[in-house]
PDB file of N, CA and C in Angstrom:
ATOM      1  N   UNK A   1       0.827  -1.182   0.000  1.00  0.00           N
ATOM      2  CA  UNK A   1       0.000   0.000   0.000  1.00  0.00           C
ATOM      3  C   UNK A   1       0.872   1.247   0.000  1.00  0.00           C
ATOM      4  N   UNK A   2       1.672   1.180   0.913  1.00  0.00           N
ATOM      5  CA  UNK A   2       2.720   2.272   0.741  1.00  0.00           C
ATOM      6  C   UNK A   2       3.228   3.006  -0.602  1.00  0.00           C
ATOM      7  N   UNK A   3       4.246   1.603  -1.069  1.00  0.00           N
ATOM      8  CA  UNK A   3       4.233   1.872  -2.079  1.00  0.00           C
ATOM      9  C   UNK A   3       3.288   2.314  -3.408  1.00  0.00           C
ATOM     10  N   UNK A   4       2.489   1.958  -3.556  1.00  0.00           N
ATOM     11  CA  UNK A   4       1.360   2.587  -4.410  1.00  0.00           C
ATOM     12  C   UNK A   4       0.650   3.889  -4.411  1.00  0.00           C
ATOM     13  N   UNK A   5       1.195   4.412  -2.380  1.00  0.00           N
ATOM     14  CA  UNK A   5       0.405   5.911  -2.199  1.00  0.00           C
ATOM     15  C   UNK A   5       1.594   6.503  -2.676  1.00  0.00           C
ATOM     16  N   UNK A   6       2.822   5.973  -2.461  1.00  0.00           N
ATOM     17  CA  UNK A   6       3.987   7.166  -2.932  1.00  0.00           C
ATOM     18  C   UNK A   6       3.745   7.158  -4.588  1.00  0.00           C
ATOM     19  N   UNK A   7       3.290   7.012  -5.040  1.00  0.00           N
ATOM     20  CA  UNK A   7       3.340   7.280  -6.385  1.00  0.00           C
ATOM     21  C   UNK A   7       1.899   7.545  -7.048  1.00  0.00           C
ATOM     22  N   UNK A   8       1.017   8.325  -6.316  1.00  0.00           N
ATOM     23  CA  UNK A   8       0.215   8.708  -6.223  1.00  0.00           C
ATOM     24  C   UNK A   8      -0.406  10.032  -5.161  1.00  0.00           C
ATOM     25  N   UNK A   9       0.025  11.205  -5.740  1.00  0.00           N
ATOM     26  CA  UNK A   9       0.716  12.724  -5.083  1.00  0.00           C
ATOM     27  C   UNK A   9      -0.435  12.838  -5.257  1.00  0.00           C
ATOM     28  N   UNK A  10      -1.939  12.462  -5.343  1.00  0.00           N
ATOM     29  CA  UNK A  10      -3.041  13.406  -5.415  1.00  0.00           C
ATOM     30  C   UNK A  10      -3.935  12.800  -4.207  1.00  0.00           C
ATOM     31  N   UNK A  11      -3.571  11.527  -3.499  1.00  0.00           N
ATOM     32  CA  UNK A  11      -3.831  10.998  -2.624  1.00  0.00           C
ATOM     33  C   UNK A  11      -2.978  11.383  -1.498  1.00  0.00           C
ATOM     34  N   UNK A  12      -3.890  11.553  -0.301  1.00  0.00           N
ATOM     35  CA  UNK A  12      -3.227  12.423   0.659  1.00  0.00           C
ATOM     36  C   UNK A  12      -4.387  11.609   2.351  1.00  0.00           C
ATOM     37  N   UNK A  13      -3.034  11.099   3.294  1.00  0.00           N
ATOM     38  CA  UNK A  13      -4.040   9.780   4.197  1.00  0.00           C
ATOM     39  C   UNK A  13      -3.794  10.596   5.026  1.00  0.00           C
ATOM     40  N   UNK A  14      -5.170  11.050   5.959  1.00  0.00           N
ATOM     41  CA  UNK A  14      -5.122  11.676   7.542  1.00  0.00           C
ATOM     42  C   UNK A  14      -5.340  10.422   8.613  1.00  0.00           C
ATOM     43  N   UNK A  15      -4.514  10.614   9.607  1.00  0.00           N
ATOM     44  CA  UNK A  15      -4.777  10.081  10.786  1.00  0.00           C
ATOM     45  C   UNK A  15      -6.103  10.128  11.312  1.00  0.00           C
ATOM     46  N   UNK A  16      -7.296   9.025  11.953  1.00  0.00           N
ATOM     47  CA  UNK A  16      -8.422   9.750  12.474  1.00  0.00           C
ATOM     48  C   UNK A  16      -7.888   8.877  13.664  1.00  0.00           C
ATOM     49  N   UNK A  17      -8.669   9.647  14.945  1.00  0.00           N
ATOM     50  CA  UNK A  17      -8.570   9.391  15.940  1.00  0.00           C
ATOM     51  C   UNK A  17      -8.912   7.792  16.607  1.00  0.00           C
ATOM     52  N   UNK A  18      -7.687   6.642  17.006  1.00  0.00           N
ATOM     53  CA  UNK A  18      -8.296   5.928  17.459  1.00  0.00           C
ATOM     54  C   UNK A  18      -9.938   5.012  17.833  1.00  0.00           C
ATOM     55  N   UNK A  19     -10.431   6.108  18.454  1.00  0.00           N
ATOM     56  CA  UNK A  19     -11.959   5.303  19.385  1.00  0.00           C
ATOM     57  C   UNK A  19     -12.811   6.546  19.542  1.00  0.00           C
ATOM     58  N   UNK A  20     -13.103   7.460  18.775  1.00  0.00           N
ATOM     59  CA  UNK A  20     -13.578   9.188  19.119  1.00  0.00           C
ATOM     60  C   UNK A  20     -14.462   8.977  18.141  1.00  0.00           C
ATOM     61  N   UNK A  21     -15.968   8.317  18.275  1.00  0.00           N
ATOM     62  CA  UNK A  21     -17.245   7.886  17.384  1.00  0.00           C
ATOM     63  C   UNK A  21     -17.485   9.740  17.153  1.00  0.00           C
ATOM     64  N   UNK A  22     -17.596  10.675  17.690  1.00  0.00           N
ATOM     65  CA  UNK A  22     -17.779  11.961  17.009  1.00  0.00           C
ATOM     66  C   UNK A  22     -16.984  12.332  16.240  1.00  0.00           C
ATOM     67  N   UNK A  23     -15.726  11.851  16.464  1.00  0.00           N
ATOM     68  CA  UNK A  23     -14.685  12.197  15.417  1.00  0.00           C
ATOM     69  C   UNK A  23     -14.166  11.367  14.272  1.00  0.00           C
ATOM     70  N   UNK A  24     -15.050  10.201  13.824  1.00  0.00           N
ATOM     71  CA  UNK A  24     -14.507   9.589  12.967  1.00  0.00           C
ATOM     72  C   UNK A  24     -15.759   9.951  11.771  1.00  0.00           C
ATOM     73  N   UNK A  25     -15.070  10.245  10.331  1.00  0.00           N
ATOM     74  CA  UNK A  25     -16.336   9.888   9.752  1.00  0.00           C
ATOM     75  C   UNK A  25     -17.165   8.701   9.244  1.00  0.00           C
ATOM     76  N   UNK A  26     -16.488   7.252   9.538  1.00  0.00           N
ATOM     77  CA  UNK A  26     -16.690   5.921   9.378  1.00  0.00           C
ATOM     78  C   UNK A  26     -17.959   5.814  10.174  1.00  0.00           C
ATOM     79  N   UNK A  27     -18.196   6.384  11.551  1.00  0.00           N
ATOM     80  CA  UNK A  27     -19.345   6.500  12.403  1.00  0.00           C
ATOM     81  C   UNK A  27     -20.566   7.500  11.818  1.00  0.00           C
ATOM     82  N   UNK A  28     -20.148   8.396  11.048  1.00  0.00           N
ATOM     83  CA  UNK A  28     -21.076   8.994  10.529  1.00  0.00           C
ATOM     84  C   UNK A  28     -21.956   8.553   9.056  1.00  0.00           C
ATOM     85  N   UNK A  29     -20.672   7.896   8.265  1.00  0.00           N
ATOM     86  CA  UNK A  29     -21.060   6.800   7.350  1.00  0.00           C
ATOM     87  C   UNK A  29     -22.309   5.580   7.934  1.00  0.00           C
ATOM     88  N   UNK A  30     -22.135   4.717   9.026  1.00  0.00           N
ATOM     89  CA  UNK A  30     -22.721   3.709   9.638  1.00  0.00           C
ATOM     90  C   UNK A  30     -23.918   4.538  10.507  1.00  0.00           C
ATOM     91  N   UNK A  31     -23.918   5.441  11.124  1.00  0.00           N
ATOM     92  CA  UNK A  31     -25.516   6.325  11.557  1.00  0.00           C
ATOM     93  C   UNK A  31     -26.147   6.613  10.074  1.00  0.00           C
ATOM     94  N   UNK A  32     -25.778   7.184   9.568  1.00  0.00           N
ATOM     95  CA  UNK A  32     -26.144   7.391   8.251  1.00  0.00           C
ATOM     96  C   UNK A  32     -27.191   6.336   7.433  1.00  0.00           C
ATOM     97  N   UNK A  33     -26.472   5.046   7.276  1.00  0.00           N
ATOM     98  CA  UNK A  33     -27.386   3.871   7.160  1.00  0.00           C
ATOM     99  C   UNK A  33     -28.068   3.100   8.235  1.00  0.00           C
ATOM    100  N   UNK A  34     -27.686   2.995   9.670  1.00  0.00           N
ATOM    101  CA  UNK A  34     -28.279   1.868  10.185  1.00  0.00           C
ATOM    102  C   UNK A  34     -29.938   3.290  10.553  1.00  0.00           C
ATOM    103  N   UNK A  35     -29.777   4.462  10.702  1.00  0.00           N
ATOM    104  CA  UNK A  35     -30.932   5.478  10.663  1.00  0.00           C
ATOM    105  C   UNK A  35     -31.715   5.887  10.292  1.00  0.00           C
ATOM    106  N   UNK A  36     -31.201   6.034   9.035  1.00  0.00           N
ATOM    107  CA  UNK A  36     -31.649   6.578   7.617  1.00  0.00           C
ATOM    108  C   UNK A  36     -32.099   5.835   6.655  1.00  0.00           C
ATOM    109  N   UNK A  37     -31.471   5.320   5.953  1.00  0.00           N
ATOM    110  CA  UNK A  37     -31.024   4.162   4.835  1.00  0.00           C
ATOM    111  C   UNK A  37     -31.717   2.772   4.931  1.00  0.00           C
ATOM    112  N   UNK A  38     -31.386   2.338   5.780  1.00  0.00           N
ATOM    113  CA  UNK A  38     -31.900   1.108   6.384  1.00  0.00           C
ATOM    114  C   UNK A  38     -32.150   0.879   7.596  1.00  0.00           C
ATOM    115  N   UNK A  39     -32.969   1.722   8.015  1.00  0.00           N
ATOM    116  CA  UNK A  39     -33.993   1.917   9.138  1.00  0.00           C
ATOM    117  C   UNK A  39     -34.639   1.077   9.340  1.00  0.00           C
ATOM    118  N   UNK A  40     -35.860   0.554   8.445  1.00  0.00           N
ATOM    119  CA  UNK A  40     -36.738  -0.346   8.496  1.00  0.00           C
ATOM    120  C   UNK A  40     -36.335  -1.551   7.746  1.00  0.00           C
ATOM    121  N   UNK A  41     -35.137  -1.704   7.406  1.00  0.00           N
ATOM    122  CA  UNK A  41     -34.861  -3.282   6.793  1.00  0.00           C
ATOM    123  C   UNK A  41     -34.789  -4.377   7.575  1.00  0.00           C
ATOM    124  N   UNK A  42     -35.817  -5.040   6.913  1.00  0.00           N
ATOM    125  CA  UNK A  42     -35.893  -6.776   7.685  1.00  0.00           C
ATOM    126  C   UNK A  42     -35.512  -7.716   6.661  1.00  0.00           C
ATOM    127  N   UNK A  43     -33.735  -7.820   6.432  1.00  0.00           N
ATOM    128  CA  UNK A  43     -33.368  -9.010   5.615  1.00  0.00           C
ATOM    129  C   UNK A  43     -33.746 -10.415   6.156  1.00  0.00           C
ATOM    130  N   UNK A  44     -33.585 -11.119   5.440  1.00  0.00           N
ATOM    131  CA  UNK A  44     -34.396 -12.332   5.249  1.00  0.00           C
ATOM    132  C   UNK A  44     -33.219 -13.642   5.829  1.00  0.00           C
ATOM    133  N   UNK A  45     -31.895 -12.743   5.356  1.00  0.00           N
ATOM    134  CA  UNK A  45     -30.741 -13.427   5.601  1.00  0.00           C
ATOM    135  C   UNK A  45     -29.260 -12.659   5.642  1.00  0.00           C
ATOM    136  N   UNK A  46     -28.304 -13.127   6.230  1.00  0.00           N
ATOM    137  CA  UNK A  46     -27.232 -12.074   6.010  1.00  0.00           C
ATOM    138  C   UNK A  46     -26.469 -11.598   4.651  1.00  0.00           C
ATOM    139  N   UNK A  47     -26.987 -12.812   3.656  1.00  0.00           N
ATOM    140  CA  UNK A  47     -26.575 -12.087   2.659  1.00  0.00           C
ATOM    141  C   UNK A  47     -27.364 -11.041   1.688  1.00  0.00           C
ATOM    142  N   UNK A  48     -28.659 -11.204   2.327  1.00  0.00           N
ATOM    143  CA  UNK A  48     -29.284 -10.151   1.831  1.00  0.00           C
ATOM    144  C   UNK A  48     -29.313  -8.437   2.612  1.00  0.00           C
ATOM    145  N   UNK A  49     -28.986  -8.489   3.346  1.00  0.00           N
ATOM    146  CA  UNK A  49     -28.353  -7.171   4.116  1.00  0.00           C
ATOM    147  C   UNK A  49     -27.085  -6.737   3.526  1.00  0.00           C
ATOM    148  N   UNK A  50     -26.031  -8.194   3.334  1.00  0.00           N
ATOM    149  CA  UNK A  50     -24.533  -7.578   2.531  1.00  0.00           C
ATOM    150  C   UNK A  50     -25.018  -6.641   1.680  1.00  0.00           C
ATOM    151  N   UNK A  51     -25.965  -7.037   0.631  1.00  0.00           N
ATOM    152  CA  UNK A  51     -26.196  -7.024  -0.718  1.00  0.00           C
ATOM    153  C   UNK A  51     -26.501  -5.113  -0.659  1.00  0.00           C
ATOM    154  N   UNK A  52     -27.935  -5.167   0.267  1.00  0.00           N
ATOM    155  CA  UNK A  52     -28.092  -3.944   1.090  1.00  0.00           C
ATOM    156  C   UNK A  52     -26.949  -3.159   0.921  1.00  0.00           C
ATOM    157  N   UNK A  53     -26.624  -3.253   2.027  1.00  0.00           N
ATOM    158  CA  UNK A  53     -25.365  -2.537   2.349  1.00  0.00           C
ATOM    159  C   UNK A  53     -24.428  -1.769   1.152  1.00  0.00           C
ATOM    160  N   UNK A  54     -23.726  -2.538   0.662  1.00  0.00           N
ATOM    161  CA  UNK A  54     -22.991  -2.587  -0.461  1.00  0.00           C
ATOM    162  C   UNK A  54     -23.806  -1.655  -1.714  1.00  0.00           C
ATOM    163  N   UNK A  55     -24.787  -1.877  -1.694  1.00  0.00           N
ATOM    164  CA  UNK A  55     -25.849  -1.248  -2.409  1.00  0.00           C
ATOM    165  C   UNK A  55     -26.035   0.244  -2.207  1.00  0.00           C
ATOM    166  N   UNK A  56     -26.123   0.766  -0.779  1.00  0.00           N
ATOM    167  CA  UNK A  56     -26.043   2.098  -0.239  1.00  0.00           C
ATOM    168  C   UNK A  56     -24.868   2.689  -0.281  1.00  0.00           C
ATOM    169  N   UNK A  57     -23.464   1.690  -0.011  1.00  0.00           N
ATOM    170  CA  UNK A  57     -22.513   2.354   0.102  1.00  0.00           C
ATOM    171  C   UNK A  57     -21.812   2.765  -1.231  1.00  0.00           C
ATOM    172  N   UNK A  58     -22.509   2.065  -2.160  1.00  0.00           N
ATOM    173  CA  UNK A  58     -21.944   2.466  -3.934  1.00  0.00           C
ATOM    174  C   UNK A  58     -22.277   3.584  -4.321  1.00  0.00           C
ATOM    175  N   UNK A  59     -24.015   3.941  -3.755  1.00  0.00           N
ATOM    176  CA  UNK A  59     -25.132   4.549  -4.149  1.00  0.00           C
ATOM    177  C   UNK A  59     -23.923   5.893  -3.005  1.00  0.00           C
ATOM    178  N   UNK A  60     -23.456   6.289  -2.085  1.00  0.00           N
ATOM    179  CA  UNK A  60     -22.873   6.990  -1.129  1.00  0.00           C
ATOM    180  C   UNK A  60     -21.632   7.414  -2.241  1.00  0.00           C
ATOM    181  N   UNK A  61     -20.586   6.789  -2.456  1.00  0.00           N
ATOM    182  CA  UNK A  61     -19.478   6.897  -2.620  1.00  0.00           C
ATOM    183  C   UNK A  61     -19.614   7.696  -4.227  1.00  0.00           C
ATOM    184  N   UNK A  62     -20.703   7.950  -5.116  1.00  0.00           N
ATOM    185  CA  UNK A  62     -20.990   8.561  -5.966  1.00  0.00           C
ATOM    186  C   UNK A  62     -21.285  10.637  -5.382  1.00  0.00           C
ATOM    187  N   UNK A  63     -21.691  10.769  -4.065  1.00  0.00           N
ATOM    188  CA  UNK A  63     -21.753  11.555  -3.895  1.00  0.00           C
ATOM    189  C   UNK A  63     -21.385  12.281  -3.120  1.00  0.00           C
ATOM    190  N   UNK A  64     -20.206  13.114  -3.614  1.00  0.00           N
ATOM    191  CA  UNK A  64     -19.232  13.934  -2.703  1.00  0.00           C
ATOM    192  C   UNK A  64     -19.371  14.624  -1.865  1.00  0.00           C
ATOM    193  N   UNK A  65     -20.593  15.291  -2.348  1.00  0.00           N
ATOM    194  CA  UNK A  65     -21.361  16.449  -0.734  1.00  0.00           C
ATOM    195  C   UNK A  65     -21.363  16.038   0.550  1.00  0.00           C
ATOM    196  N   UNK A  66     -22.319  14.368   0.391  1.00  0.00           N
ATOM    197  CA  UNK A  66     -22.788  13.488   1.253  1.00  0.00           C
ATOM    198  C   UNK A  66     -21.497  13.213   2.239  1.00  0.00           C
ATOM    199  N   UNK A  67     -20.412  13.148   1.063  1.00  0.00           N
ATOM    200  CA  UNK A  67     -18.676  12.003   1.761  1.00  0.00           C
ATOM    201  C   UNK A  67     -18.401  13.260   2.785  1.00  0.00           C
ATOM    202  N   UNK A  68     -18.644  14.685   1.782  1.00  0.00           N
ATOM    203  CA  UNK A  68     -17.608  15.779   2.691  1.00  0.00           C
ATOM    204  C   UNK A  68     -18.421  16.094   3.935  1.00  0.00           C
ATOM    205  N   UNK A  69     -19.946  15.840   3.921  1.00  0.00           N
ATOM    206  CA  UNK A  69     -20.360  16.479   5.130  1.00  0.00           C
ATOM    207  C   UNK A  69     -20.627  15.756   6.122  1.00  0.00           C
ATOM    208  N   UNK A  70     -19.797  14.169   6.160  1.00  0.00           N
ATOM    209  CA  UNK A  70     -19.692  13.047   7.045  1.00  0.00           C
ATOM    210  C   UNK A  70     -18.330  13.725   7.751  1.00  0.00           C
ATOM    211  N   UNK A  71     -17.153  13.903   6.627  1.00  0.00           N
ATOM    212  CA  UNK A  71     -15.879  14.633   7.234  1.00  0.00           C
ATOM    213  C   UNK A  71     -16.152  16.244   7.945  1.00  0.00           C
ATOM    214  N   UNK A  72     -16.910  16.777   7.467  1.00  0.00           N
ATOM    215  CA  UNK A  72     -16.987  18.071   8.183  1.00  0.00           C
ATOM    216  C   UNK A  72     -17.788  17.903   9.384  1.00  0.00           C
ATOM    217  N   UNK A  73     -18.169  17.457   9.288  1.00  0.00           N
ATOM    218  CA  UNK A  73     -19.389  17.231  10.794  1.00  0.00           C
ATOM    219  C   UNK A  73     -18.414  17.107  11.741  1.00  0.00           C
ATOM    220  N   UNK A  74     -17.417  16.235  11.659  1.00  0.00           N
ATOM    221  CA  UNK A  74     -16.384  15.169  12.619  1.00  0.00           C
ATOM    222  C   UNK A  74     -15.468  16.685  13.155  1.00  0.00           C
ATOM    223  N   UNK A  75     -16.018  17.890  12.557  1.00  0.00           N
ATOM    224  CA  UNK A  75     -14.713  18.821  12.680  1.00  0.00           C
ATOM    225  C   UNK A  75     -13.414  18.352  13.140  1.00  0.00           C
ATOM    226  N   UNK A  76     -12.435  17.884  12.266  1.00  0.00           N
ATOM    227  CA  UNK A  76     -11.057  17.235  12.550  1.00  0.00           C
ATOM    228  C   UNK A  76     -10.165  17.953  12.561  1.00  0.00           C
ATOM    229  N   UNK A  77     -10.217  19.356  11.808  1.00  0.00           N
ATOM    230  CA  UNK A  77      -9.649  20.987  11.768  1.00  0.00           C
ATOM    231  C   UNK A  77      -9.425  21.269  10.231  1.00  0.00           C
ATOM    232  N   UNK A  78     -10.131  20.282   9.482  1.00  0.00           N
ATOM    233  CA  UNK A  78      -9.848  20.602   7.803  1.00  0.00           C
ATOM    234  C   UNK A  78     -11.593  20.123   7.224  1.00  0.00           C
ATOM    235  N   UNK A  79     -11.869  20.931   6.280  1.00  0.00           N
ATOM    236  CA  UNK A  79     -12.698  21.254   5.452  1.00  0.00           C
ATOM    237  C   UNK A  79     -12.703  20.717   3.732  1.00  0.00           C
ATOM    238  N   UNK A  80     -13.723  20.014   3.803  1.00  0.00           N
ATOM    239  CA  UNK A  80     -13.562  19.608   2.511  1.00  0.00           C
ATOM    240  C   UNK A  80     -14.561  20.188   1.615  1.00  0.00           C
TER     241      UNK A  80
END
């Protein structure tokens, strides 16, 4: 992995804090769906929740507003 970020100058990795659920945006990603998203889902089985899941997080990762205002919320001291 290393190697692949050094040769890739437009990629840039921040530290997030250990165990700080306000400060991570991975926690704001996962409120996001278990709240929102899939609130009322009653899968049938676990692979139909993967499927879920995976499904929201494709449907997520298309929209940048959504990504930056998971990171801005977390105020970490940078703005996206």
């Amino acid at each position: 992995v290393k190697e692949w970020l050094a040769g890739e100058p437009g990629v840039v990795l921040e530290d997030l804090p250990a165990y700080a659920p306000a400060l991570n945006p991975d926690e704001m990603v996962w409120a996001w769906l278990k709240y929102g998203r899939l609130a009322n889902l009653a899968p049938a089985d676990v692979a139909e929740l993967r499927d879920h899941l995976l499904r929201e997080l494709e449907w997520a990762a298309f929209d940048g507003e959504l990504l930056a205002g998971f990171f801005n919320h977390a105020n970490l001291g940078f703005r996206l």
